[in-house]
C-alpha atoms as a PDB file:
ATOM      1  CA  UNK A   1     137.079  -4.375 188.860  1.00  0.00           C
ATOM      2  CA  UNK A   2     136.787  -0.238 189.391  1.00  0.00           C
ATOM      3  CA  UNK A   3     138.113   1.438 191.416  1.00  0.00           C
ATOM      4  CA  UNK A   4     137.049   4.896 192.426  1.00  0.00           C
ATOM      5  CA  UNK A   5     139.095   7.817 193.082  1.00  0.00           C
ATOM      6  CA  UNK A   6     139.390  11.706 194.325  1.00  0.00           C
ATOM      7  CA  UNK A   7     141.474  14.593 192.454  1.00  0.00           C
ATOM      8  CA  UNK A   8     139.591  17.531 191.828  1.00  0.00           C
ATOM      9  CA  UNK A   9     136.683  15.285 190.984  1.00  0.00           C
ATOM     10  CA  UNK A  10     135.216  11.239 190.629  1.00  0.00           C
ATOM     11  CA  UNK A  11     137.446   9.383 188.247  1.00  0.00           C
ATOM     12  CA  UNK A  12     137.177   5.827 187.941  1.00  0.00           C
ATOM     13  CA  UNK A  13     139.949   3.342 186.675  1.00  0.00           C
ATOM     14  CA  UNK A  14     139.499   0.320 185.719  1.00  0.00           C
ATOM     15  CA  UNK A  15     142.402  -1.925 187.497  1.00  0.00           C
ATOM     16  CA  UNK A  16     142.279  -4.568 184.216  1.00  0.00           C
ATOM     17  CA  UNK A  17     143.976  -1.748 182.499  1.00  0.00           C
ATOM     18  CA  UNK A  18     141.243  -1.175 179.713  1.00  0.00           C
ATOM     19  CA  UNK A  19     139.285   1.718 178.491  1.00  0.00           C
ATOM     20  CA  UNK A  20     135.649   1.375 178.281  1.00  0.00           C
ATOM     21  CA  UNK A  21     133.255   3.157 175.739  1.00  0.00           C
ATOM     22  CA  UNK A  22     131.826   6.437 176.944  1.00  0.00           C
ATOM     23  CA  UNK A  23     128.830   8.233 175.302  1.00  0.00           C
ATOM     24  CA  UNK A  24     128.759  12.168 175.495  1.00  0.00           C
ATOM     25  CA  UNK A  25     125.791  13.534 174.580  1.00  0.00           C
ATOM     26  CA  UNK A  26     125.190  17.388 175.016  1.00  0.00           C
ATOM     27  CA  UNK A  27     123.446  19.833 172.411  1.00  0.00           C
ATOM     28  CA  UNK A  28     126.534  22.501 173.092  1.00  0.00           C
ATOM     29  CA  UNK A  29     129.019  21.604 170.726  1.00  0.00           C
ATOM     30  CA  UNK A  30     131.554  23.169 173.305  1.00  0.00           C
ATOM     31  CA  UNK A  31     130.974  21.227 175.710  1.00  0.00           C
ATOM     32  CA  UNK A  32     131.382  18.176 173.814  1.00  0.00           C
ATOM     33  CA  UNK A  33     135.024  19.609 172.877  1.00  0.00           C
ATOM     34  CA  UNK A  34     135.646  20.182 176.391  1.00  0.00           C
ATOM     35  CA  UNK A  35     135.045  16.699 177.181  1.00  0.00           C
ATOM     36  CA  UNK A  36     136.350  14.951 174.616  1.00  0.00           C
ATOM     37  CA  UNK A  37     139.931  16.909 175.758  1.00  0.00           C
ATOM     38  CA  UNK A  38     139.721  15.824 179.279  1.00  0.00           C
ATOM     39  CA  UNK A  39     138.731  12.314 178.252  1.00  0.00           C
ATOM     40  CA  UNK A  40     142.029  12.799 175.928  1.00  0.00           C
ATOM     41  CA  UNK A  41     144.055  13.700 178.287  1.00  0.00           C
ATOM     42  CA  UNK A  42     143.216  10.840 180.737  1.00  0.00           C
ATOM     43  CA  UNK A  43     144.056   8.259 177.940  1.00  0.00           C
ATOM     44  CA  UNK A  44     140.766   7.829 176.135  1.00  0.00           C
ATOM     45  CA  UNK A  45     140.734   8.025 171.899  1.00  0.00           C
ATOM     46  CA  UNK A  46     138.190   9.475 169.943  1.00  0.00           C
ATOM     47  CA  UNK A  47     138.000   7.790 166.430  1.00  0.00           C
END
């Protein structure tokens, strides 16, 4: 189950506990290090 969310933005949270897999794909290789920090510090690992 997901659950959906408001602060600042959408963030969804899945109530089992588990990260999923997210795929970033952008051409801007700044933009991929801004994401990957956000997605960091919301408890997702890059590997």
């Amino acid at each position: 189950m997901v659950e959906s969310s408001r602060c600042g933005g959408t963030a969804l949270r899945n109530l089992s506990g588990e990260k999923g897999k997210i795929l970033v794909v952008d051409d801007e290789a700044s933009i991929r290090r801004i994401l990957q920090t956000r997605l960091e510090m919301i408890g997702y690992a890059f590997g």
